[in-house]
Protein backbone atom coordinates (compact mmCIF):
# COMPACT_ATOMS: atom_id res chain seq x y z
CA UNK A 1 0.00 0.00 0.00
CA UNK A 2 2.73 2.53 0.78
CA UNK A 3 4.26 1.42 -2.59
CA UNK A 4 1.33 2.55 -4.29
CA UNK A 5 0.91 5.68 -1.92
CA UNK A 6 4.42 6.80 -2.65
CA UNK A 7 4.01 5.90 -6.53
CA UNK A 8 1.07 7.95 -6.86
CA UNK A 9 2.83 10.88 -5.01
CA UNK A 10 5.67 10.61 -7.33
CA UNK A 11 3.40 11.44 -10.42
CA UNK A 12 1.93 14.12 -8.87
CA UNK A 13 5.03 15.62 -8.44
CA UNK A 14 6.43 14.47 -12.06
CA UNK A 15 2.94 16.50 -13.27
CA UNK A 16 3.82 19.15 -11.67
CA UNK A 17 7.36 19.50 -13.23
CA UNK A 18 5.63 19.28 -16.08
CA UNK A 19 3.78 22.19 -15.11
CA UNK A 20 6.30 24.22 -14.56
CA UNK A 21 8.77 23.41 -17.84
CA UNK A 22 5.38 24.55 -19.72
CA UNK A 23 5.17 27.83 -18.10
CA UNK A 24 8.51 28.86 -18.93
CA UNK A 25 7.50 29.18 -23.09
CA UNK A 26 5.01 30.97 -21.83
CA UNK A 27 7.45 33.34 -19.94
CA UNK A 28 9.45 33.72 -22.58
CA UNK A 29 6.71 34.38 -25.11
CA UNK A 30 5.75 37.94 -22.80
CA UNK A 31 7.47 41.39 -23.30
CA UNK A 32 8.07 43.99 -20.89
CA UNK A 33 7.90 47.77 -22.95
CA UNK A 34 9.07 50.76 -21.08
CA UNK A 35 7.08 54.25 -22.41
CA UNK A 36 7.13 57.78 -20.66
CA UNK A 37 3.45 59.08 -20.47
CA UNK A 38 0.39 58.21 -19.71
CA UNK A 39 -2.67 58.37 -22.10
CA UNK A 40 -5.59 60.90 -22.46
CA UNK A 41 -7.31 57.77 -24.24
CA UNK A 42 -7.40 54.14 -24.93
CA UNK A 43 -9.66 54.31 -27.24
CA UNK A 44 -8.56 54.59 -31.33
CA UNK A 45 -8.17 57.60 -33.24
CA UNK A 46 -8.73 59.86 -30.05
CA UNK A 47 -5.20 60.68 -28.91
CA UNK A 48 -3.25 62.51 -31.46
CA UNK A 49 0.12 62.30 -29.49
CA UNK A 50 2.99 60.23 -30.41
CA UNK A 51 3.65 58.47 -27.16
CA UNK A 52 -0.29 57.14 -27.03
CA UNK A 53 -0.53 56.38 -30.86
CA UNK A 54 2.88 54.25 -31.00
CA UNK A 55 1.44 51.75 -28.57
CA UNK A 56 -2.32 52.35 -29.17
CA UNK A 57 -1.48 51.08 -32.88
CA UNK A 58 -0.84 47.48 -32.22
CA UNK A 59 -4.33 46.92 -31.10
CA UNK A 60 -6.33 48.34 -34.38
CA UNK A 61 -5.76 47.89 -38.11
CA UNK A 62 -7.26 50.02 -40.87
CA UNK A 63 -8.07 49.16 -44.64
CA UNK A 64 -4.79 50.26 -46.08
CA UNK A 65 -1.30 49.66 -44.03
CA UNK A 66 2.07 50.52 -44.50
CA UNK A 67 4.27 47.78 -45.32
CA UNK A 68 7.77 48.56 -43.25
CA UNK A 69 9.75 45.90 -45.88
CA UNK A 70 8.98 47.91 -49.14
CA UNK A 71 8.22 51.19 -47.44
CA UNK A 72 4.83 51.64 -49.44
CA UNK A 73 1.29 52.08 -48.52
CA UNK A 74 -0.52 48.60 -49.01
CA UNK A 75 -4.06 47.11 -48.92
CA UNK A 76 -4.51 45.63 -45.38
CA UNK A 77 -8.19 44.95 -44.01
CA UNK A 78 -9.01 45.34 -47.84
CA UNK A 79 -7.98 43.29 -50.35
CA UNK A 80 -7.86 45.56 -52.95
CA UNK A 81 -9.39 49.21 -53.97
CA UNK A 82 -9.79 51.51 -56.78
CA UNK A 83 -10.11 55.18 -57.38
CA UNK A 84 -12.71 57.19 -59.12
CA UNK A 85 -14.20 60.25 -60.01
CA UNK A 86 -11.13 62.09 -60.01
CA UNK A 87 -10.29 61.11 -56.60
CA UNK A 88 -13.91 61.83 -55.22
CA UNK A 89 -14.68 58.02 -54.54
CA UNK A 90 -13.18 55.17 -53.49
CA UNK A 91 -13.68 51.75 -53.48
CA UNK A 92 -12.58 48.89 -51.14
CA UNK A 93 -12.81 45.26 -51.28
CA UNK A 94 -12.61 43.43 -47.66
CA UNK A 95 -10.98 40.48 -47.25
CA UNK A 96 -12.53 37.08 -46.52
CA UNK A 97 -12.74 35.74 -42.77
CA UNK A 98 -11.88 38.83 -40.87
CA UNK A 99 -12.60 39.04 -37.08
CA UNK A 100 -12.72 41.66 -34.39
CA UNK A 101 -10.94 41.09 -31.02
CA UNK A 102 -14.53 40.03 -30.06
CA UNK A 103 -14.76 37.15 -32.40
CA UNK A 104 -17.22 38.90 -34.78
CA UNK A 105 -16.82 39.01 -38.36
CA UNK A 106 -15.43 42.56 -40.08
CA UNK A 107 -18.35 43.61 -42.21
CA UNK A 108 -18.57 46.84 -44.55
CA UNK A 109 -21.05 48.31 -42.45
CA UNK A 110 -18.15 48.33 -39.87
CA UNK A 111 -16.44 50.00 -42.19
CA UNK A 112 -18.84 52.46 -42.97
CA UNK A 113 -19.50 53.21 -38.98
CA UNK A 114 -15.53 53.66 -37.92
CA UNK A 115 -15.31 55.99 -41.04
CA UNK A 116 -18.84 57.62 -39.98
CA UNK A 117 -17.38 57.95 -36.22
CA UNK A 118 -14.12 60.21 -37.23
CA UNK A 119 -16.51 62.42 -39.17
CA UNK A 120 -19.08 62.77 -36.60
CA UNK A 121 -21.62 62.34 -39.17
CA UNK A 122 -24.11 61.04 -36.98
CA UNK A 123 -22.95 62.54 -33.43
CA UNK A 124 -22.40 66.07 -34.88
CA UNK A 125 -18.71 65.35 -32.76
CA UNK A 126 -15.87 64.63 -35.00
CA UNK A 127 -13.03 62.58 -33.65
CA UNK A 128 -10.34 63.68 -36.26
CA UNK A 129 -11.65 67.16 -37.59
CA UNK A 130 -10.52 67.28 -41.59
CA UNK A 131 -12.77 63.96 -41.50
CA UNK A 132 -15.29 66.48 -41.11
CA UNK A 133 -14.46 68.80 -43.87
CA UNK A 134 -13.99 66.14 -46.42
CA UNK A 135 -16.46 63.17 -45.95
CA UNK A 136 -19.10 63.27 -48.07
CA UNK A 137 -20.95 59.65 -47.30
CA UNK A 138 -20.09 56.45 -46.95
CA UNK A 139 -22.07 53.42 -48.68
CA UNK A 140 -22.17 49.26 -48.33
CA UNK A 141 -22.11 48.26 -51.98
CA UNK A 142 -22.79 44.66 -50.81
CA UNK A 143 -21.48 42.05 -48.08
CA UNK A 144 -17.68 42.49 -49.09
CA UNK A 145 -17.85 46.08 -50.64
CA UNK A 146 -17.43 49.73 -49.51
CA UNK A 147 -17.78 53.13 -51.13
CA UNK A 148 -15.97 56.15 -49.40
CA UNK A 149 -16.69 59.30 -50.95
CA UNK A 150 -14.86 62.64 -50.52
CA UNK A 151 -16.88 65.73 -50.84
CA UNK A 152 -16.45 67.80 -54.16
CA UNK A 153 -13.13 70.38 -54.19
CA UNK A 154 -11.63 68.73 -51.21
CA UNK A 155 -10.24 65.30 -52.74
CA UNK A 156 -6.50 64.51 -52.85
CA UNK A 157 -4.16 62.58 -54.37
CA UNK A 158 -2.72 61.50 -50.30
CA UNK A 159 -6.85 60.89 -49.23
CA UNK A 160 -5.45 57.25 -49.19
CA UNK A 161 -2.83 57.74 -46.29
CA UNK A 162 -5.68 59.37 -44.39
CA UNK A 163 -7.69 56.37 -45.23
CA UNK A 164 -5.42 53.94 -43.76
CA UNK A 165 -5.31 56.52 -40.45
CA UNK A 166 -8.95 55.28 -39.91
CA UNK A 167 -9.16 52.48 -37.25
CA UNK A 168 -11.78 49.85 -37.88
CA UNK A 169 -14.33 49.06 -34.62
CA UNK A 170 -17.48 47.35 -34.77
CA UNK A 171 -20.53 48.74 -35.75
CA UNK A 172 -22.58 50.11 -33.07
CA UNK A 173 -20.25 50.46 -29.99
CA UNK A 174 -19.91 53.73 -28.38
CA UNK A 175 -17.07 56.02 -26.87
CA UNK A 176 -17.73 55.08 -23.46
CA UNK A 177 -17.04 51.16 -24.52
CA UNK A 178 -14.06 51.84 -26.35
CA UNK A 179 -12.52 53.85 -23.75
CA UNK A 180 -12.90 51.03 -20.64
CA UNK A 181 -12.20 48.17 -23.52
CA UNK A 182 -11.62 49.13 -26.97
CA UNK A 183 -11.98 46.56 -29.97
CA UNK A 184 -10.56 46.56 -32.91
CA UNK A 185 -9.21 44.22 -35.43
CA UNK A 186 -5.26 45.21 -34.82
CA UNK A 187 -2.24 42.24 -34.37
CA UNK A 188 -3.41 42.58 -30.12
CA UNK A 189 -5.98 43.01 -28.04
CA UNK A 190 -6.64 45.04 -24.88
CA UNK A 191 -6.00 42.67 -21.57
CA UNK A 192 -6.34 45.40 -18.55
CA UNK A 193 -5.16 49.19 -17.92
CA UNK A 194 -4.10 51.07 -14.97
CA UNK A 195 -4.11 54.34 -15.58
CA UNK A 196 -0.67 56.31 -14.58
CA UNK A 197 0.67 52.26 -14.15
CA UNK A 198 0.53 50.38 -17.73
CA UNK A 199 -1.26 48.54 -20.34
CA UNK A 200 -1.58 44.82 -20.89
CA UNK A 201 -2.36 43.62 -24.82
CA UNK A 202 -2.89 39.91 -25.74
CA UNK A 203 -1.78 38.60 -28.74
CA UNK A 204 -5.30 37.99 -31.20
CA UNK A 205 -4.66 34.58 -32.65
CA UNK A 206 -7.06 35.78 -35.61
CA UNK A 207 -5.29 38.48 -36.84
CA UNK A 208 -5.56 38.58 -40.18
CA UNK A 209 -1.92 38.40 -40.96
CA UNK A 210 -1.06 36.19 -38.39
CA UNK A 211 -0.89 35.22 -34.90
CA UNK A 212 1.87 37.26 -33.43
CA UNK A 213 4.64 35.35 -31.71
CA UNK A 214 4.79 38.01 -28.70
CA UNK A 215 1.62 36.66 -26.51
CA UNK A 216 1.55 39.31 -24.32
CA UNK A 217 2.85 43.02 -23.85
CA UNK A 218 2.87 45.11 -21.04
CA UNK A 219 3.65 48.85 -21.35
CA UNK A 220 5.02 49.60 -18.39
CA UNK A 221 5.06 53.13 -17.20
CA UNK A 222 8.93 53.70 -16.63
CA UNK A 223 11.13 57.08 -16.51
CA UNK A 224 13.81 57.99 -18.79
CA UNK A 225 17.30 57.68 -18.13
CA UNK A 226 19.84 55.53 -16.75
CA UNK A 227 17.47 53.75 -14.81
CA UNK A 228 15.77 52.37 -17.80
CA UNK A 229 19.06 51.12 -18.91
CA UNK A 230 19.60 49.48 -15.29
CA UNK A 231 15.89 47.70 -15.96
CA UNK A 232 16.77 46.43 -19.45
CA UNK A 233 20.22 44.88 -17.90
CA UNK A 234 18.41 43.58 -15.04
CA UNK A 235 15.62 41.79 -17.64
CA UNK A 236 13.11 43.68 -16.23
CA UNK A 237 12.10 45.58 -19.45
CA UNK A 238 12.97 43.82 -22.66
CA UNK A 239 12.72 46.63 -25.19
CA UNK A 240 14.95 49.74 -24.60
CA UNK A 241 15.08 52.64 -27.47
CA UNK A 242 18.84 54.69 -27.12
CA UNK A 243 20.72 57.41 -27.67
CA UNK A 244 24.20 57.28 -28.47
CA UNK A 245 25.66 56.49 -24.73
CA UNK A 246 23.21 53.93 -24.02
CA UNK A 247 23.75 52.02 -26.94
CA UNK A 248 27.61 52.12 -26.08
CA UNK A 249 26.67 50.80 -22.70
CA UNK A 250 24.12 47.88 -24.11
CA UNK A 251 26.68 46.81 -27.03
CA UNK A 252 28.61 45.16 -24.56
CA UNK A 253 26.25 42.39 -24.16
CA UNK A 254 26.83 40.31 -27.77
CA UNK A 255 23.29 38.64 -26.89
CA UNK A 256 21.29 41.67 -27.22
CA UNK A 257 19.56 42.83 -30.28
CA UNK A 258 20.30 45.97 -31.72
CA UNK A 259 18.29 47.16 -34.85
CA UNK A 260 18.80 50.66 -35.95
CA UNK A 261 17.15 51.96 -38.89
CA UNK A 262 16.58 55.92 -40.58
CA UNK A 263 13.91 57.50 -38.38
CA UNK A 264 12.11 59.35 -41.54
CA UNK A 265 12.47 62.13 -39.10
CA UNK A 266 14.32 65.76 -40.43
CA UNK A 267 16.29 67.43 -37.83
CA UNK A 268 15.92 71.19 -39.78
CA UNK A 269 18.17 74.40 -38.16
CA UNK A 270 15.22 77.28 -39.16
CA UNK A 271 16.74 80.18 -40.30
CA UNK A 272 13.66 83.12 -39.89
CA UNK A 273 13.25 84.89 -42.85
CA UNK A 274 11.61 87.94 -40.85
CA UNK A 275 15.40 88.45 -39.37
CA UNK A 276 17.15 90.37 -42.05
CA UNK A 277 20.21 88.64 -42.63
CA UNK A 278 18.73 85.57 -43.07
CA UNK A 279 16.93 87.39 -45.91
CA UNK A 280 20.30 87.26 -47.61
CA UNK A 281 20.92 83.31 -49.70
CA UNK A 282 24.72 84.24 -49.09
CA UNK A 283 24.43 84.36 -45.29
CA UNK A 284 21.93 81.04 -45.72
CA UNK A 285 24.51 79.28 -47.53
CA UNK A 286 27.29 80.68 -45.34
CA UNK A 287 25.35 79.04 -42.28
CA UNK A 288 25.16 75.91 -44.29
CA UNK A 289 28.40 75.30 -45.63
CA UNK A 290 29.68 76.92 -41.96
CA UNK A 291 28.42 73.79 -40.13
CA UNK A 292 30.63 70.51 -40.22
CA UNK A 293 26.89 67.92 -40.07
CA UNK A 294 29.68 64.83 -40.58
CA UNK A 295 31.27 65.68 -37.38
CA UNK A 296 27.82 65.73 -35.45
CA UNK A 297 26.90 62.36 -37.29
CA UNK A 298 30.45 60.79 -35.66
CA UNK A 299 29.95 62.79 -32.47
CA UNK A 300 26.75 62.19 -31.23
CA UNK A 301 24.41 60.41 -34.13
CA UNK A 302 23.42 57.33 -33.98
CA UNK A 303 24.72 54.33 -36.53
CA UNK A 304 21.96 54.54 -39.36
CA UNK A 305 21.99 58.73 -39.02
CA UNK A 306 22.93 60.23 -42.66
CA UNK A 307 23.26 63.74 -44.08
CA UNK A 308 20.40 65.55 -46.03
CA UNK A 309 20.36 68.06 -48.57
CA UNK A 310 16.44 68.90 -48.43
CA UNK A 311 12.84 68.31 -46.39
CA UNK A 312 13.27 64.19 -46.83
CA UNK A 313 14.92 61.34 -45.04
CA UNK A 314 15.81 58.85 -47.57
CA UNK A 315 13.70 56.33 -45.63
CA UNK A 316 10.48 57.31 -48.16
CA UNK A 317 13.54 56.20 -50.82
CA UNK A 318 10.58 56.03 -53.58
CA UNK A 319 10.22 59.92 -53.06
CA UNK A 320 13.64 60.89 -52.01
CA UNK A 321 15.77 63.12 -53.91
CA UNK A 322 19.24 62.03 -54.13
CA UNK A 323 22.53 63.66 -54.19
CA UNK A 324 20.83 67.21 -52.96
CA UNK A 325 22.85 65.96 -49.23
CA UNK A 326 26.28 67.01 -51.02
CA UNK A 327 25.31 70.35 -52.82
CA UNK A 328 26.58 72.74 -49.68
CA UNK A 329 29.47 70.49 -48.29
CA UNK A 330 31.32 71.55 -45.03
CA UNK A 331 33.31 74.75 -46.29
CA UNK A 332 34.50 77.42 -43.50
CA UNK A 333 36.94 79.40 -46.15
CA UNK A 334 34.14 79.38 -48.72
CA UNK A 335 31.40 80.36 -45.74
CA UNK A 336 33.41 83.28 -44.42
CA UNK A 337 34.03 84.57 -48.24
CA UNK A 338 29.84 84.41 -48.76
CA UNK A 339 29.54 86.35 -45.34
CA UNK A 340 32.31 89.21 -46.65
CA UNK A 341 30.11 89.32 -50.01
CA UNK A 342 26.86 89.55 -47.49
CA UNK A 343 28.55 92.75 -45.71
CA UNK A 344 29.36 90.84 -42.58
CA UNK A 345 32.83 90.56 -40.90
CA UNK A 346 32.83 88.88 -37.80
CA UNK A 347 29.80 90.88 -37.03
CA UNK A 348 26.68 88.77 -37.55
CA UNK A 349 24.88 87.35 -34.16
CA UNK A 350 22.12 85.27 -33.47
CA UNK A 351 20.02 83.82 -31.22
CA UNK A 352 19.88 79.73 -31.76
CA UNK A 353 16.52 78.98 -29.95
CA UNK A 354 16.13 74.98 -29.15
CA UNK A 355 13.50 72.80 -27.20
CA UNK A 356 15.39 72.46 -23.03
CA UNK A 357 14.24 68.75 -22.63
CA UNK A 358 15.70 67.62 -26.01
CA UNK A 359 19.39 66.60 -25.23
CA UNK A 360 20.25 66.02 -29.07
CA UNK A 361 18.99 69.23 -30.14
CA UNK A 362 20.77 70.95 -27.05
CA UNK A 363 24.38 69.18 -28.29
CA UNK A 364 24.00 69.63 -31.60
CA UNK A 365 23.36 73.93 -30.84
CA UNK A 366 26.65 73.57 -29.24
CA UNK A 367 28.59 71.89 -32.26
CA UNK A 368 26.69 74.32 -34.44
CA UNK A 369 27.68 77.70 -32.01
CA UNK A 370 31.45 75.88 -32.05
CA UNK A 371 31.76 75.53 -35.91
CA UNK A 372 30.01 79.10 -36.70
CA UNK A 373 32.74 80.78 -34.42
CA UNK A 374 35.29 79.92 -36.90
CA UNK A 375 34.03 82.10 -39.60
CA UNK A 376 33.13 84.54 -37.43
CA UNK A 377 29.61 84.34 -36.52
CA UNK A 378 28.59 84.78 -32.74
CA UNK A 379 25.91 82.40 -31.82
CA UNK A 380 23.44 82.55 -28.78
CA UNK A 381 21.94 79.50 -27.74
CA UNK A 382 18.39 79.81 -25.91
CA UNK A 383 17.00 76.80 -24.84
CA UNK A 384 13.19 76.84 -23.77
CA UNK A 385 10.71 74.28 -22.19
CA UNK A 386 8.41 72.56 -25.08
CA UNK A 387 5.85 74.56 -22.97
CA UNK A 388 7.15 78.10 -24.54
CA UNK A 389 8.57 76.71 -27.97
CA UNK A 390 5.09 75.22 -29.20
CA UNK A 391 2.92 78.71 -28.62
CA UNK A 392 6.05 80.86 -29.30
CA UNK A 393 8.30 79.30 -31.68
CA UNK A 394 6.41 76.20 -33.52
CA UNK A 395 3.13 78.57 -33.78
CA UNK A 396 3.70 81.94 -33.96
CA UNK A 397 7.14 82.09 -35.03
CA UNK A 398 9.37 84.58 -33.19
CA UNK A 399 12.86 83.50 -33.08
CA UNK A 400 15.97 84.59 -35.14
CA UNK A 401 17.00 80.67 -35.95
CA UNK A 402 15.74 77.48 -33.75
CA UNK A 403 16.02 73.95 -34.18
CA UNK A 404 13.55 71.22 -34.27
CA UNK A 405 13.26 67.62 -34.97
CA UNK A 406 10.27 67.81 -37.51
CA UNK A 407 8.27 64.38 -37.30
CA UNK A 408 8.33 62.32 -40.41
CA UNK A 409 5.23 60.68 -42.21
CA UNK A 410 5.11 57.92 -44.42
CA UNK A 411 2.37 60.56 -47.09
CA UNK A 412 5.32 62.54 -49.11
CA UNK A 413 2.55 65.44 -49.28
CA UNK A 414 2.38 65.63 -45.19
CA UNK A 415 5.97 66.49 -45.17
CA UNK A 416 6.48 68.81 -47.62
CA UNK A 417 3.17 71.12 -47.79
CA UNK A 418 4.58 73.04 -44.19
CA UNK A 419 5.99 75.14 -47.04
CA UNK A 420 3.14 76.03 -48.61
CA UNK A 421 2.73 79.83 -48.39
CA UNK A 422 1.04 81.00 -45.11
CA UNK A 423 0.99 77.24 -43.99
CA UNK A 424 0.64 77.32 -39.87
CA UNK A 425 3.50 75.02 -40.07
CA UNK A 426 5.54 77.16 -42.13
CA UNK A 427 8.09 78.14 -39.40
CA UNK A 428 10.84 79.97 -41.87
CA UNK A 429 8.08 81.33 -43.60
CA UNK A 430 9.17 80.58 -46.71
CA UNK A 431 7.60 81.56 -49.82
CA UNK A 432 7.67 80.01 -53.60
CA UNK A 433 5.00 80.46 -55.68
CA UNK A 434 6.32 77.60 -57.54
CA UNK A 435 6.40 75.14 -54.86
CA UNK A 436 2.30 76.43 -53.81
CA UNK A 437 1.96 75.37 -57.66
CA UNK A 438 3.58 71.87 -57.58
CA UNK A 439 2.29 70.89 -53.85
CA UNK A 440 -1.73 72.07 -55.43
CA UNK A 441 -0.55 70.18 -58.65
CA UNK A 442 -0.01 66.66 -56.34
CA UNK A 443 -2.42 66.74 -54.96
CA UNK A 444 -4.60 66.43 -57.70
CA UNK A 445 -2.22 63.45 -59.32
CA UNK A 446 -2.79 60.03 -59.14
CA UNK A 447 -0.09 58.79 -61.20
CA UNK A 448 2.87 57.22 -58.59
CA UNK A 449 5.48 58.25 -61.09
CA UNK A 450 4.40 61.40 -62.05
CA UNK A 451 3.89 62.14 -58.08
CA UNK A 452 7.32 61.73 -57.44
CA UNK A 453 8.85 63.78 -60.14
CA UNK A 454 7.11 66.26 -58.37
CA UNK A 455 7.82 65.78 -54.88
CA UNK A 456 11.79 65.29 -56.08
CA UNK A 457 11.16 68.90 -57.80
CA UNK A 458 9.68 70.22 -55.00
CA UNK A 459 13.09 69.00 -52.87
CA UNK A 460 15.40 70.49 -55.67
CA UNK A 461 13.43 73.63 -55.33
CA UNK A 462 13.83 74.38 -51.41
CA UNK A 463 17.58 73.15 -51.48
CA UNK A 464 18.47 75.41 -53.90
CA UNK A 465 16.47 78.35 -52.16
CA UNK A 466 18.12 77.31 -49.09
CA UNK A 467 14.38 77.83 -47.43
CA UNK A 468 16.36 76.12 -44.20
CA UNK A 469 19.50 74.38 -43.13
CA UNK A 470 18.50 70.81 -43.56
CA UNK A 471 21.09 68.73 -41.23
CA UNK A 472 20.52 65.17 -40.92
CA UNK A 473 17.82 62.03 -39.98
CA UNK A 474 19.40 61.40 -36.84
CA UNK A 475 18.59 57.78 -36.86
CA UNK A 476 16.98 55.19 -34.38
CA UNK A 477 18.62 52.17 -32.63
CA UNK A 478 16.21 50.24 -30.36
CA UNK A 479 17.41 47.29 -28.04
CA UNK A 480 15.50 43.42 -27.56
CA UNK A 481 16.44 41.13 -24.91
CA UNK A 482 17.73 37.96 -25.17
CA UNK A 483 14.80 36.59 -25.78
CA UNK A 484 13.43 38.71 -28.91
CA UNK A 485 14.68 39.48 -32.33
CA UNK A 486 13.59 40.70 -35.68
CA UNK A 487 11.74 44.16 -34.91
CA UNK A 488 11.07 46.41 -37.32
CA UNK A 489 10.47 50.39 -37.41
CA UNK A 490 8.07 52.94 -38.99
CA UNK A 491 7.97 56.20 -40.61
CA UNK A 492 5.72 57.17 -37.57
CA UNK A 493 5.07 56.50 -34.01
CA UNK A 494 4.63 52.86 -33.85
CA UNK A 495 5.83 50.05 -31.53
CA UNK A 496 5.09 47.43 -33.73
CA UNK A 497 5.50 44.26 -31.30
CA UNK A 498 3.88 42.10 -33.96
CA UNK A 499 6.94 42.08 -36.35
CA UNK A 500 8.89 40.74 -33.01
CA UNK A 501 9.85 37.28 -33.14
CA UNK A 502 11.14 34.47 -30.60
CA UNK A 503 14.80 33.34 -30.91
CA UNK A 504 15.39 29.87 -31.66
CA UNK A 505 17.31 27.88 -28.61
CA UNK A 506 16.97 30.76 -25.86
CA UNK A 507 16.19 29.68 -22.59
């Protein structure tokens, strides 16, 4: 009898090892994801910032996506689409057997709803105001088909990227709903949120691209700083984005993961054209050729950081302009003779205003003041809390010359209309007629290839105006665990956990 006792005991306890060895997979198959802030809302399309949208992403999916291999715009919840009345309608085809986080099947009259919602067609309380302006109606051809028409004078050849901005939710549910659980039909789907304390996502095992190999995903609210970098050595984060030092520090460990990429992002020095000598090209192209951008690249840039010659990171490489990054190489003999020709010896001072809480922007003012010394120009560096810069500098435009990292988009037409004449986002004002002619011409064509002669003429245009001091994309590195590998970045805010995958053999 005690045989049998003790033999029965002894597979209880051989279970529970088994237990336990199938726990671990499930360990491993979790992700830790440190972010700053906290939301204003869960729910999609509501909270415009960056740090909300680049997590809020992986849980919806919209008809179009961007494809982060080829770096295009591609059909996603649709199958396919086409464009008509002069880019007044279009026309999407779902895809068979799609499901929302809920287990219900994606219909066009979903469609039609989530597109209805941002417009506040039927609430009278638009979620994403230029909805608004330009929806015109939105109609369920039949069970697979959707019409989405854009009202008269207000189409656009880059409607479509706005199109794929649109989060698909189920027909019916309301903003209360989708801000305690929000549904959508993205790669994960919501698990439990603290407020001020972090977000839990499951992977959806009927995503329609795949069941992501990440199961789970906690964004955990963590400060920046070296204490993040303490957390990631420690394992208790698995996902750390750096900076130059940091990435020093984390390269020491040959079983991390380090993928850096371009950021699509244009780190622009604005030279005012309401300060006088900046009305000058010489003294523009003195700046220019005055700064040595190769020797911030080596100083403080990270790996994939390159040069640019105009408003465009060679990330969109379908729309980038090449060779424009060598046209006003490092010069300071050739910089201090355009200055003499200007009127100015060792007389010309300005104030370089920058954003306090960037440290990038704040050491590359410094290598800027440093290089402009040597041909004789005094500079003043002012940094100012975001607080101050957005109203003072970003909006209403009083400074002599500021810096700013301006935030890439994966639409060409985003990027390069803030120099449209009078445009709010304007912040050199600059002014080409010719430029308002070719952005207005764009957006009217529908041809690829005859959209990105023009968007390449528009970037030969404001580098040879010099209508700013275009620097560099100053790159992005981001560190896995162990654990993780194959992540890939976007033209926009997105922490795509979805392309992560498991490593093979990693305890």
């Amino acid at each position: 009898m005690k045989k049998r006792i003790v033999a029965v005991l002894m597979s209880f306890a051989l279970l529970a090892l088994g237990g336990c060895s199938d726990e671990k997979p499930e360990q491993n198959n979790r992700m830790v994801v440190p972010i700053k802030v906290g939301f204003n809302s869960i729910a999609p399309d509501t909270d415009f910032s960056a740090a909300t949208k680049e997590v809020i992403r992986n849980m919806n999916a919209g008809l179009m996506r961007f494809d982060p291999d080829s770096r295009k715009l591609v059909p996603g919840l649709a199958q396919s689409y086409e464009i008509k009345n002069d880019g007044r309608t279009y026309i999407f085809k779902l895809r068979d057997n799609l499901k929302f986080h809920n287990g219900k099947s994606i219909t066009p009259e979903d469609v039609k709803y989530s597109f209805e919602r941002v417009a506040g067609l039927k609430t009278g309380k638009p979620i994403v105001g230029d909805w608004k302006k330009n929806l015109e109606s939105v109609k369920v051809l039949d069970d697979k088909t959707v019409e989405i028409n854009i009202k008269d004078g207000e189409q656009k050849s880059s409607d479509i990227y706005n199109i794929a901005d649109v989060s698909i939710i189920p027909n019916g549910i309301t903003e209360a709903e989708l801000e305690k659980h929000p549904i959508g039909a993205g790669p994960y789907k919501f698990g439990e949120y603290i407020p001020g304390q972090k977000l839990v996502l499951d992977a959806f095992d009927d995503y329609y691209l795949g069941a992501p190999e990440v199961k789970e995903v906690e964004f955990k609210f963590y400060k920046e700083g070296a204490g993040r970098v303490l957390s990631f050595k420690n394992g208790e984060i698995d996902y750390l984005p750096l900076d130059l030092e940091s990435k020093k520090e984390i390269s020491k460990d040959k079983n991390v993961e380090i993928v850096s990429n371009l950021g699509n992002d244009v780190n622009v020095l604005y030279l005012n054209n309401s300060f006088k000598p900046f009305q000058d090209k010489k003294v523009r192209q003195a700046i220019w050729e005055g700064i040595d951008v190769q020797r911030i690249i080596n100083g403080i840039a990270l790996p994939k950081a390159t040069k640019l010659g105009s408003h465009m990171s060679p990330y969109l490489k379908e729309f980038y302009e090449n060779g424009l990054e060598n046209k006003y190489p490092y010069n300071p003999e050739k910089a201090r003779e355009l200055l003499l020709e200007a009127g100015y010896n060792n007389n010309l001072t300005f104030t370089l205003t920058t954003i306090a809480e960037n440290n990038f922007d704040n050491d590359m003012a410094l290598f800027i003041k440093e290089d402009l010394s040597k041909i004789g120009v005094t500079v003043n560096v002012n940094p100012i809390p975001w607080g101050q810069y957005l109203p003072e500098v970003y909006k209403q435009h009083k400074y002599e010359a500021a810096l700013l990292r301006v935030a890439g988009y994966p639409d060409p037409h985003r990027i390069l209309q803030r120099y449209k004449t009078g445009y709010s986002s304007n912040m050199g004002e600059y002014s080409n007629s010719e430029v308002d002619r070719l952005l207005a011409q764009a957006n009217h064509t529908y041809n690829q290839e005859d959209k990105i002669k023009i968007y390449k003429k528009i970037q030969d245009i404001l580098n040879e105006d010099i209508a700013a001091v275009y620097l560099l994309d100053q790159g992005v590195s981001v560190a896995l665990s162990p654990r993780f590998t194959g992540y890939k970045t976007y033209p926009y805010a997105y922490i795509d956990i979805s392309s992560i995958k498991l490593k093979k053999n990693v305890k």
